[in-house]
Protein backbone atom coordinates (compact mmCIF):
# COMPACT_ATOMS: atom_id res chain seq x y z
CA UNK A 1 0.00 0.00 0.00
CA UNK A 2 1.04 3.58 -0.54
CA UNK A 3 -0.32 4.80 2.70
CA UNK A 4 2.34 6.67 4.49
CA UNK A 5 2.32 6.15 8.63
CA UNK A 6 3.25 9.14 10.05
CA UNK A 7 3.83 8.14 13.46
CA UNK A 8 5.61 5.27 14.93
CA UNK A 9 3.21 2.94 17.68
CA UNK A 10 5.24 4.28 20.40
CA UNK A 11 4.08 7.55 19.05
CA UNK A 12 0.81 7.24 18.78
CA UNK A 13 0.39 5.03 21.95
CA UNK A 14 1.97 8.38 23.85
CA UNK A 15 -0.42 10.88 21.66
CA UNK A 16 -3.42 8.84 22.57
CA UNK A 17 -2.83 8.84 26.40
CA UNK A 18 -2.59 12.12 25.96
CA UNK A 19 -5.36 12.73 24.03
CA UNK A 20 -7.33 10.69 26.67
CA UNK A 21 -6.74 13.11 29.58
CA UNK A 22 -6.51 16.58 27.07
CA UNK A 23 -10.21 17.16 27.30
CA UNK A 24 -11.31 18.07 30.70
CA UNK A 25 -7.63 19.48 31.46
CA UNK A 26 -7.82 22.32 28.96
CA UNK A 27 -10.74 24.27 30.07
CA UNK A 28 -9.11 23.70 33.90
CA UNK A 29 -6.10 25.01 32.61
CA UNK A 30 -7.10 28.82 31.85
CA UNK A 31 -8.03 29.12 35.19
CA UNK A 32 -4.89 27.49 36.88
CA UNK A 33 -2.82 30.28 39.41
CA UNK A 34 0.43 31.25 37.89
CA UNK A 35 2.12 29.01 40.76
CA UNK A 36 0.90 26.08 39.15
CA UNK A 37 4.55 24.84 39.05
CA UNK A 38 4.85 25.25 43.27
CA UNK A 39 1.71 23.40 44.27
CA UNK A 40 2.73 20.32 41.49
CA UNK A 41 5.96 20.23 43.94
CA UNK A 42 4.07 20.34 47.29
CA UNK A 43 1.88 17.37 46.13
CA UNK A 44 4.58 15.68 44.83
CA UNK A 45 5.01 13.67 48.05
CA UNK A 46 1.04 12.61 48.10
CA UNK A 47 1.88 9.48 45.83
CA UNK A 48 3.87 8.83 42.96
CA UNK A 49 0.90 8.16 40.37
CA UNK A 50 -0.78 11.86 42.12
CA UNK A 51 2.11 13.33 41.07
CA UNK A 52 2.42 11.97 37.75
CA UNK A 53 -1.30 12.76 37.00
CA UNK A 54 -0.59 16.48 38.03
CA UNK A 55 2.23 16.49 35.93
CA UNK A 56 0.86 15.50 32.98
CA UNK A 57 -2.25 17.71 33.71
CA UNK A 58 0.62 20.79 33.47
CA UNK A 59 2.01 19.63 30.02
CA UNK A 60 -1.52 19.55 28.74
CA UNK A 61 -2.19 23.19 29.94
CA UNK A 62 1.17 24.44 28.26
CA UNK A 63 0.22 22.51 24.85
CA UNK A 64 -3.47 23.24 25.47
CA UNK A 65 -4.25 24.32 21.92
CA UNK A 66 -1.80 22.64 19.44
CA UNK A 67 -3.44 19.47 21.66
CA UNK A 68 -7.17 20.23 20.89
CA UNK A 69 -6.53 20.81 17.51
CA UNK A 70 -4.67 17.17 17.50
CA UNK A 71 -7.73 16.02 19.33
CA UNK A 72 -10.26 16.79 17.20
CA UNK A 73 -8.02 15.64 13.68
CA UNK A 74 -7.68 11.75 15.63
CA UNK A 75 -11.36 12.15 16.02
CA UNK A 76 -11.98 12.88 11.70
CA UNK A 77 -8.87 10.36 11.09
CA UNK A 78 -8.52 7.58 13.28
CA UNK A 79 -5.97 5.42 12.06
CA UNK A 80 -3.80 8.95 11.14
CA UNK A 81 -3.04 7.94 7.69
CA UNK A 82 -3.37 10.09 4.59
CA UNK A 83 -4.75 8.67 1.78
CA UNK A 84 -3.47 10.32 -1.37
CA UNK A 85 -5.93 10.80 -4.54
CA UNK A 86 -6.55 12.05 -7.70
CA UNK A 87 -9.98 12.82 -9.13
CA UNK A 88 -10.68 12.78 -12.92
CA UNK A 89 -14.00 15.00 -13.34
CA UNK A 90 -16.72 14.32 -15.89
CA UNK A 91 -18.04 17.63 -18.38
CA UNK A 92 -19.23 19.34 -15.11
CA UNK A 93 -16.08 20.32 -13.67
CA UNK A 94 -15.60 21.02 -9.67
CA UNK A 95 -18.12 24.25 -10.22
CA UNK A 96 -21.21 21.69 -12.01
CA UNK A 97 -23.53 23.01 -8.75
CA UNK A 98 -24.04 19.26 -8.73
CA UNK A 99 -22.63 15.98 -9.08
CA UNK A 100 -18.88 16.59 -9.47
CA UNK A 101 -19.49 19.62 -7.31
CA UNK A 102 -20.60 17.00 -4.42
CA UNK A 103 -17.17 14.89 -4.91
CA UNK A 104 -15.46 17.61 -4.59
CA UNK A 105 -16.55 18.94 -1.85
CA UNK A 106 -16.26 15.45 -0.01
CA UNK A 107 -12.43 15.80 -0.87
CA UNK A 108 -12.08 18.86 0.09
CA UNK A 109 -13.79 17.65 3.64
CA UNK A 110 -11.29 14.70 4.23
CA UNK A 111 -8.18 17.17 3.30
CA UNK A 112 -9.72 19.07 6.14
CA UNK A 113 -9.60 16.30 8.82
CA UNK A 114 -6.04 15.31 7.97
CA UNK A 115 -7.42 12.00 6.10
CA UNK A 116 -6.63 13.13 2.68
CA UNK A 117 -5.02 15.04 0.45
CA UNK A 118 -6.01 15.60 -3.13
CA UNK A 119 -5.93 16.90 -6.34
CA UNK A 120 -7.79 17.28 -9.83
CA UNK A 121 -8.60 16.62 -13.09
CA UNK A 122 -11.23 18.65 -15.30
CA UNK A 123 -12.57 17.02 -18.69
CA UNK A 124 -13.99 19.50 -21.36
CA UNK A 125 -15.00 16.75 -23.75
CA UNK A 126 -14.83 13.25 -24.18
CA UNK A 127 -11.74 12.95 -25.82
CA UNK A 128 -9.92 14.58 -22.46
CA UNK A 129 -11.08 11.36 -20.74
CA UNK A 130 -8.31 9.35 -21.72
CA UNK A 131 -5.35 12.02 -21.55
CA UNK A 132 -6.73 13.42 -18.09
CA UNK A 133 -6.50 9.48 -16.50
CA UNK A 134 -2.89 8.92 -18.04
CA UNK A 135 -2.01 12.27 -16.27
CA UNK A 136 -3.70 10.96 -13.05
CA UNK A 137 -1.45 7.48 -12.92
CA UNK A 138 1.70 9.96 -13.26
CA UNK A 139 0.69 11.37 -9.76
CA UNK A 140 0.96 7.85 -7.69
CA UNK A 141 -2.24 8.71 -6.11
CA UNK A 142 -3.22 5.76 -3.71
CA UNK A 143 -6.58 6.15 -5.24
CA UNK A 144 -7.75 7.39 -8.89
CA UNK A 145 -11.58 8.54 -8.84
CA UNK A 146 -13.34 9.21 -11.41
CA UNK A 147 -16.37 10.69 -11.50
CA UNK A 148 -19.89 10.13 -13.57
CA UNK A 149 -21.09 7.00 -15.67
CA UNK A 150 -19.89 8.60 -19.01
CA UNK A 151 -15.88 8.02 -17.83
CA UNK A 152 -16.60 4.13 -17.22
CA UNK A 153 -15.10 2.78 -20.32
CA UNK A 154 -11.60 4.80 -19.71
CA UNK A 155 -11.76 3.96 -16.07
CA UNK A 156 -12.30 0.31 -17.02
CA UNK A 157 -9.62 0.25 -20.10
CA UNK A 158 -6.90 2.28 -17.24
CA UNK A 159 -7.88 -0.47 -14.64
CA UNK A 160 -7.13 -3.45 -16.88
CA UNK A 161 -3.81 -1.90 -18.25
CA UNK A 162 -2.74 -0.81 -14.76
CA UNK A 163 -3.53 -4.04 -12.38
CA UNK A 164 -1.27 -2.18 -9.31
CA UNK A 165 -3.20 0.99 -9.61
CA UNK A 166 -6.36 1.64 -7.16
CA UNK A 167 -9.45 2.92 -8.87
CA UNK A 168 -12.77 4.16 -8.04
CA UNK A 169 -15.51 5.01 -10.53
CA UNK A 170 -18.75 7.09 -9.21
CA UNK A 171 -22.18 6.52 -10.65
CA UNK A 172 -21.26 3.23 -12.36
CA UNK A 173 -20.96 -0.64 -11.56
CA UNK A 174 -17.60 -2.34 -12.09
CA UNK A 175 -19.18 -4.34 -15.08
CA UNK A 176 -15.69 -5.94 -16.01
CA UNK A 177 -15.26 -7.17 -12.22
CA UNK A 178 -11.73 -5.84 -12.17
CA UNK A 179 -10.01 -6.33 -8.90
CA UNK A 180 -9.17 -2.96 -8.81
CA UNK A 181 -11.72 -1.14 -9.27
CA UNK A 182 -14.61 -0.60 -7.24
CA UNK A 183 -18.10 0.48 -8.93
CA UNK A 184 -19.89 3.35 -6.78
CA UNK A 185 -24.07 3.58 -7.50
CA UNK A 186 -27.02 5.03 -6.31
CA UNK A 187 -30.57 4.04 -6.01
CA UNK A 188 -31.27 7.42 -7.89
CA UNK A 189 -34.84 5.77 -8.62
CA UNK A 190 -35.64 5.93 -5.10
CA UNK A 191 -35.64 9.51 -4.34
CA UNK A 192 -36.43 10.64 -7.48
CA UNK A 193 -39.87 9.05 -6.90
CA UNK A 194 -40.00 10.97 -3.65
CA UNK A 195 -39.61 14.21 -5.27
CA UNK A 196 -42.23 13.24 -8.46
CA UNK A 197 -44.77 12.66 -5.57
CA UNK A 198 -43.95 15.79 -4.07
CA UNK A 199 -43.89 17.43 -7.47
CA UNK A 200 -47.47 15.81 -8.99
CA UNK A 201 -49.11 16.76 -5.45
CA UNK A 202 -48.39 20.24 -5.79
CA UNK A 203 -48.70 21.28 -9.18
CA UNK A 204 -51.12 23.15 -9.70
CA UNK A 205 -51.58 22.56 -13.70
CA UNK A 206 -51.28 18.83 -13.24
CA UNK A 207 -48.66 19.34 -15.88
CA UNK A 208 -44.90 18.66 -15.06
CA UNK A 209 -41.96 18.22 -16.60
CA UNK A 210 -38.23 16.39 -16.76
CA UNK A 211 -35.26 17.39 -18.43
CA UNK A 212 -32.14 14.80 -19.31
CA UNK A 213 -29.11 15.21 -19.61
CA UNK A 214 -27.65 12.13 -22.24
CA UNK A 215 -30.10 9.27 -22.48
CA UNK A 216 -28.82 6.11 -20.67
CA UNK A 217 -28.71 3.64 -17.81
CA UNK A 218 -28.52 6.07 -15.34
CA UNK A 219 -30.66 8.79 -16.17
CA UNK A 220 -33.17 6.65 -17.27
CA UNK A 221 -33.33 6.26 -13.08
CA UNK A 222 -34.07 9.72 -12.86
CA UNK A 223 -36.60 9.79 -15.37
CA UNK A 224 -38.79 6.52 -14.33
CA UNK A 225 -38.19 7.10 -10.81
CA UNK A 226 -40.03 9.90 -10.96
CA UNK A 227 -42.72 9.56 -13.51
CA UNK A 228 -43.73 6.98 -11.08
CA UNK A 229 -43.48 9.09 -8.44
CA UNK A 230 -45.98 11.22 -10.09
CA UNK A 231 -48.01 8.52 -11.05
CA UNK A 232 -48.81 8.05 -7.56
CA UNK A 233 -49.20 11.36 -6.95
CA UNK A 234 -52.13 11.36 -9.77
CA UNK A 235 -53.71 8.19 -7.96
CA UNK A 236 -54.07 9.85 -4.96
CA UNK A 237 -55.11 13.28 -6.08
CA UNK A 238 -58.04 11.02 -8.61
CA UNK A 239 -56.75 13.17 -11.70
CA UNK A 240 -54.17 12.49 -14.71
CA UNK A 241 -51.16 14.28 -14.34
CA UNK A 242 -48.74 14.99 -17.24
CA UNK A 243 -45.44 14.23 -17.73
CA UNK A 244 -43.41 16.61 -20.28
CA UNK A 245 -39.92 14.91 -21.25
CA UNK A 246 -37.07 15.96 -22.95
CA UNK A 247 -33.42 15.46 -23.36
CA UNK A 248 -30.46 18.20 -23.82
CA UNK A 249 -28.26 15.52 -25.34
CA UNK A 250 -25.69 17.23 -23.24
CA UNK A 251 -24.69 18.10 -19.60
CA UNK A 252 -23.12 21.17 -19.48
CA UNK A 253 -25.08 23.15 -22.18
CA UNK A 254 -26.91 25.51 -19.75
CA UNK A 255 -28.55 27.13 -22.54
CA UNK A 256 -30.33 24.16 -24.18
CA UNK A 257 -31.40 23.79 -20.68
CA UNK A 258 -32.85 26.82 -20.05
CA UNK A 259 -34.80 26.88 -23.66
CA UNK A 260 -36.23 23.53 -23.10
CA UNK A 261 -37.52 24.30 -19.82
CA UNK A 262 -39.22 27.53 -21.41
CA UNK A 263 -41.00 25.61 -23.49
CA UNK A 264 -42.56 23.26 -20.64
CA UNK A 265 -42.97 25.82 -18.79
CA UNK A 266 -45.10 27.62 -21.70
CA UNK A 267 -46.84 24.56 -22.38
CA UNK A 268 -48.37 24.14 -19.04
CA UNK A 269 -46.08 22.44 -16.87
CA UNK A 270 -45.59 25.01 -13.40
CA UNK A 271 -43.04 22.09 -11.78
CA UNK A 272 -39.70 20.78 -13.77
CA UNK A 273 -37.54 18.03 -12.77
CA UNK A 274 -33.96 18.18 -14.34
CA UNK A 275 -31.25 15.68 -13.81
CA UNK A 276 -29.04 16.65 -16.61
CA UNK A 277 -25.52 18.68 -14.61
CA UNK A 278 -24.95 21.53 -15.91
CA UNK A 279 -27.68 21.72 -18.22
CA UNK A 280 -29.99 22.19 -15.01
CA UNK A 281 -28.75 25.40 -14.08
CA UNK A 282 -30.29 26.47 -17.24
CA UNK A 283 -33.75 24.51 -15.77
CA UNK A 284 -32.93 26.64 -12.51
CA UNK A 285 -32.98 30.16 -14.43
CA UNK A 286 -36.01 29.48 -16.48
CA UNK A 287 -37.65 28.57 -12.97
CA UNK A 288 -37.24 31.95 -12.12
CA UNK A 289 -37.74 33.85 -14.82
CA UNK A 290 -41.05 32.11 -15.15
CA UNK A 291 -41.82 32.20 -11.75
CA UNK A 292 -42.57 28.45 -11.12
CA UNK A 293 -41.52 25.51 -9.60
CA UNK A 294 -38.25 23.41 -9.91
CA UNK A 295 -36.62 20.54 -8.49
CA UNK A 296 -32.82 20.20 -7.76
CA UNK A 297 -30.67 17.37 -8.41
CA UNK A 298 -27.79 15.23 -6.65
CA UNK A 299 -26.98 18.16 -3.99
CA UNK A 300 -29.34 20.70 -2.36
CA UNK A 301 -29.58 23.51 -5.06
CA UNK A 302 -32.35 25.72 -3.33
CA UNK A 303 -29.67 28.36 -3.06
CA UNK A 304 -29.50 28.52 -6.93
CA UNK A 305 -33.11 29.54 -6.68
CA UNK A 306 -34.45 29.75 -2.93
CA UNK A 307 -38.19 30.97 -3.66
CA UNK A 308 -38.60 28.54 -6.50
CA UNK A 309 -37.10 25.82 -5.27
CA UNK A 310 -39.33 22.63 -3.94
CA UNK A 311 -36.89 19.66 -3.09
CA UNK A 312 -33.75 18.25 -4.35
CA UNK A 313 -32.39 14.48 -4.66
CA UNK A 314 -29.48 14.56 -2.59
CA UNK A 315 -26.63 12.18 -3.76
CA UNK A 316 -24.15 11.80 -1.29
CA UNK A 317 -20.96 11.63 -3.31
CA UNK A 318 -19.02 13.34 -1.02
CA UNK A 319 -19.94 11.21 2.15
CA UNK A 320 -19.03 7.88 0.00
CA UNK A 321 -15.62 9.41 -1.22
CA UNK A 322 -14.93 9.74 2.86
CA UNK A 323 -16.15 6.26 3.51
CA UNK A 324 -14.31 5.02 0.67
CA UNK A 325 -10.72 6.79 1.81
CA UNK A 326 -11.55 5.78 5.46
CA UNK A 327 -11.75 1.81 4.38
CA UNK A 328 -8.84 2.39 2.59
CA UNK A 329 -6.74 4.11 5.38
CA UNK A 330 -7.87 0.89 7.17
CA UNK A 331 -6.77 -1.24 4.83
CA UNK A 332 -9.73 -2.48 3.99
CA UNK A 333 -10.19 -0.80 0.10
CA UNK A 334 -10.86 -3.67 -2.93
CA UNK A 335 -12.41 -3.66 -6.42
CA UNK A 336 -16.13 -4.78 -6.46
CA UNK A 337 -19.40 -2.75 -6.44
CA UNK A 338 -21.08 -0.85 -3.62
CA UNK A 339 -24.50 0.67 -3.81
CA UNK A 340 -25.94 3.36 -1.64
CA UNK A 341 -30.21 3.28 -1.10
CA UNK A 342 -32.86 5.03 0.68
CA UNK A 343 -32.42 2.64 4.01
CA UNK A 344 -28.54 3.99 3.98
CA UNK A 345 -29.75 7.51 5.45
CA UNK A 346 -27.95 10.40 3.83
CA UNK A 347 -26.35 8.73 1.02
CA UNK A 348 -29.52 8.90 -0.88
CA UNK A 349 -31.84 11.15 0.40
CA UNK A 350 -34.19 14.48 -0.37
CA UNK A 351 -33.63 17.88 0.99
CA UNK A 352 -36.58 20.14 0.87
CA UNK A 353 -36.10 24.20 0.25
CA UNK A 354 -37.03 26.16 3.53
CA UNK A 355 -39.27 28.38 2.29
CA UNK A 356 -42.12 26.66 3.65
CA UNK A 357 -43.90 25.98 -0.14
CA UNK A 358 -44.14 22.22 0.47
CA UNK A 359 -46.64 21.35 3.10
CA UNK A 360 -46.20 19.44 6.69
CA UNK A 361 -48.63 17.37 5.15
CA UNK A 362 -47.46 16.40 1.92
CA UNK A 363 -43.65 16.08 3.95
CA UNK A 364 -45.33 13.59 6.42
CA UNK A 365 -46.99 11.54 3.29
CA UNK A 366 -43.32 11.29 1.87
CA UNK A 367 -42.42 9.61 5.06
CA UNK A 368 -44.53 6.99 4.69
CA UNK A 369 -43.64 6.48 1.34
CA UNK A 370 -39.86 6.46 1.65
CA UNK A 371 -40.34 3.38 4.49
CA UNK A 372 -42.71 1.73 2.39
CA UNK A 373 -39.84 1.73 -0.46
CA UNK A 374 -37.29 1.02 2.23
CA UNK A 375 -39.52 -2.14 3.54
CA UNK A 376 -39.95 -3.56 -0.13
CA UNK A 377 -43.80 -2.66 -0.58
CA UNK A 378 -43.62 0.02 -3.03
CA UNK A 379 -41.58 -1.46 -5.86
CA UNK A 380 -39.69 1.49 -7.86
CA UNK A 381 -38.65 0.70 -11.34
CA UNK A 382 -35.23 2.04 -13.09
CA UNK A 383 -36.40 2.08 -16.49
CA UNK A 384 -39.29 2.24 -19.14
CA UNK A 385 -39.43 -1.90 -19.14
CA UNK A 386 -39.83 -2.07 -15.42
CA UNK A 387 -41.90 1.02 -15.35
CA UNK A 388 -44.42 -0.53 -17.93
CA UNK A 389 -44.07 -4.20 -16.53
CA UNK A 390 -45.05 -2.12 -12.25
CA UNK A 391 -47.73 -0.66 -14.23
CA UNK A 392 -46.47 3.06 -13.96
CA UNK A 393 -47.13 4.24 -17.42
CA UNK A 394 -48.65 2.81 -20.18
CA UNK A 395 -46.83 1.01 -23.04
């Protein structure tokens, strides 16, 4: 492993005694007398283990705040390894407001805490993929991440031709079941249904719509997750809802995002859907400028457009990134597949805008939902076949 161990045992056996006894001490310590030193020597005679516990209680009040600050890095990074990476972005970039965003900002979080240190890797195009992951293996990063489906067949081809070389893939299964490689996914069906109910109960038009980003296995979650979501939202409310779709054929073209959502929005639809990147912030503006509805994607976007705003699917890439460089720290990183669901709390979850549009009621109803997905007894399809076959749409 590449890990570097920055402390020896003896080392870290003495910091975590120390560590042990630093809390209470400190806050003592600002009110100790300046003759701290004189009464340590007058109970020196008490007992030998008195003294020693005084004595040690003195060297925490002189290192008081270098100490706290160790304190509360052991508590992020346990073992006190730093994991080294390198993260190869999709079209998004760092700045996508969304799913390379979240990444990102989960790096950024474990280089923080002391458990990580990082750097990165923007793609432009899909050509860069290939370049951008050759330029990553020159780093001798413990771990190479890469980030959306779309980089799965470079990840897979740099895998195979680089068997020594740790990588991780988000938002894609490790199809080729290389040993190192492990396959990061999301029940994105799951809350995406969530937020269609939320959106078919309060439209107003009964119209709504969804914009995609690139047709595929993954969006196709997005889409049929909630179109049944909405679907149940029409069953309850005893009236058809409508479903407006359309694709950008792109993620990062904010401007084919922002026309397409005109259009729904002109054609009736007062709630839009977009899991598409970048191409949502173009969703997001044409919220606003229309003044109606929207629903963010992957992170919580509601400050992008906090009185238009409903709810967001909230993808936590940046909480898996930290699990992922804690099992490696651990030594417990290997290639394989991990999936994240509604029962795993906030790795896939919804977070609702606070400015009090959705109802207490409506909020409660999505509780009951969720567990009923959770527990099995609302089955939520990932596609048009399963969505026809559940009995979601029509054929």
């Amino acid at each position: 492993m590449k890990i570097k161990n920055f402390m020896s045992i003896a080392a870290a056996l003495s910091l975590s005694l120390v560590l042990a006894s630093c809390g209470s001490n400190t806050e003592n310590a600002k009110n100790e007398p300046a003759d701290n030193e004189t009464k340590v020597e007058e109970k020196a005679d008490d007992t030998a283990d008195k003294a020693e516990e005084t004595e040690n209680t003195e060297e925490n009040t002189a290192d008081a705040p270098e100490e706290d600050k160790d304190e509360e890095e052991k508590a992020a990074n346990p073992t006190g390894e730093e994991v080294s990476l390198t993260m190869v972005t999709d079209f998004g970039g760092v700045n996508d407001k969304s799913f390379n965003q979240s990444a990102y900002e989960g790096l950024q979080k474990a280089e923080e805490e002391g458990s990580a240190k990082f750097d990165y890797i923007e793609s432009h195009k899909e050509a860069d993929f290939v370049p951008n992951l050759e330029s990553a293996l020159d780093s001798e990063s413990d771990i190479i991440l890469t980030v959306g489906y779309a980089l799965f067949p470079a990840t897979d081809e740099a895998a195979e031709e680089n068997p020594e070389q740790n990588y991780v893939i988000i938002d894609n299964a490790n199809e080729n079941d290389r040993e190192n490689l492990l396959g990061v996914t999301f029940a994105d069906h799951q809350n995406s249904f969530l937020v269609g109910y939320i959106a078919g109960m309060q439209s107003e038009t009964n119209n709504v719509g969804f914009v995609g980003g690139i047709k595929g296995v993954i969006v196709d979650r997005f889409e049929y997750g909630f179109r049944a979501g909405v679907e149940q939202a029409a069953r309850e409310k005893g009236e058809p809802i409508t479903v407006q779709v359309q694709y950008a054929n792109s993620f990062n073209d904010q401007a084919a995002g922002k026309n397409i959502a005109d259009r729904m929005y002109q054609e009736g639809a007062d709630v839009i859907f977009h899991a598409a990147g970048g191409v949502g912030i173009g969703v997001i503006e044409a919220a606003k400028e229309n003044d109606k509805w929207v629903v963010g994607v992957d992170r919580d976007q509601q400050d992008e457009a906090p009185d238009n705003m409903l709810v967001s699917t909230v993808k936590g890439v940046g909480d898996a990134v930290r699990q992922i460089i804690d099992e490696y720290a651990q030594g417990k990183f290997e290639g394989g597949e991990q999936t994240f669901t509604l029962a795993d709390g906030e790795a896939v979850t919804i977070a609702y805008a606070d400015n009090g549009i959705v109802s207490q009621e409506i909020k409660d109803k999505v509780e009951e939902i969720k567990q009923q997905i959770i527990d099995g007894k609302i089955e939520v399809p990932e596609n048009e076949e399963q969505a026809i076959d559940q009995g979601w749409i029509e054929k």
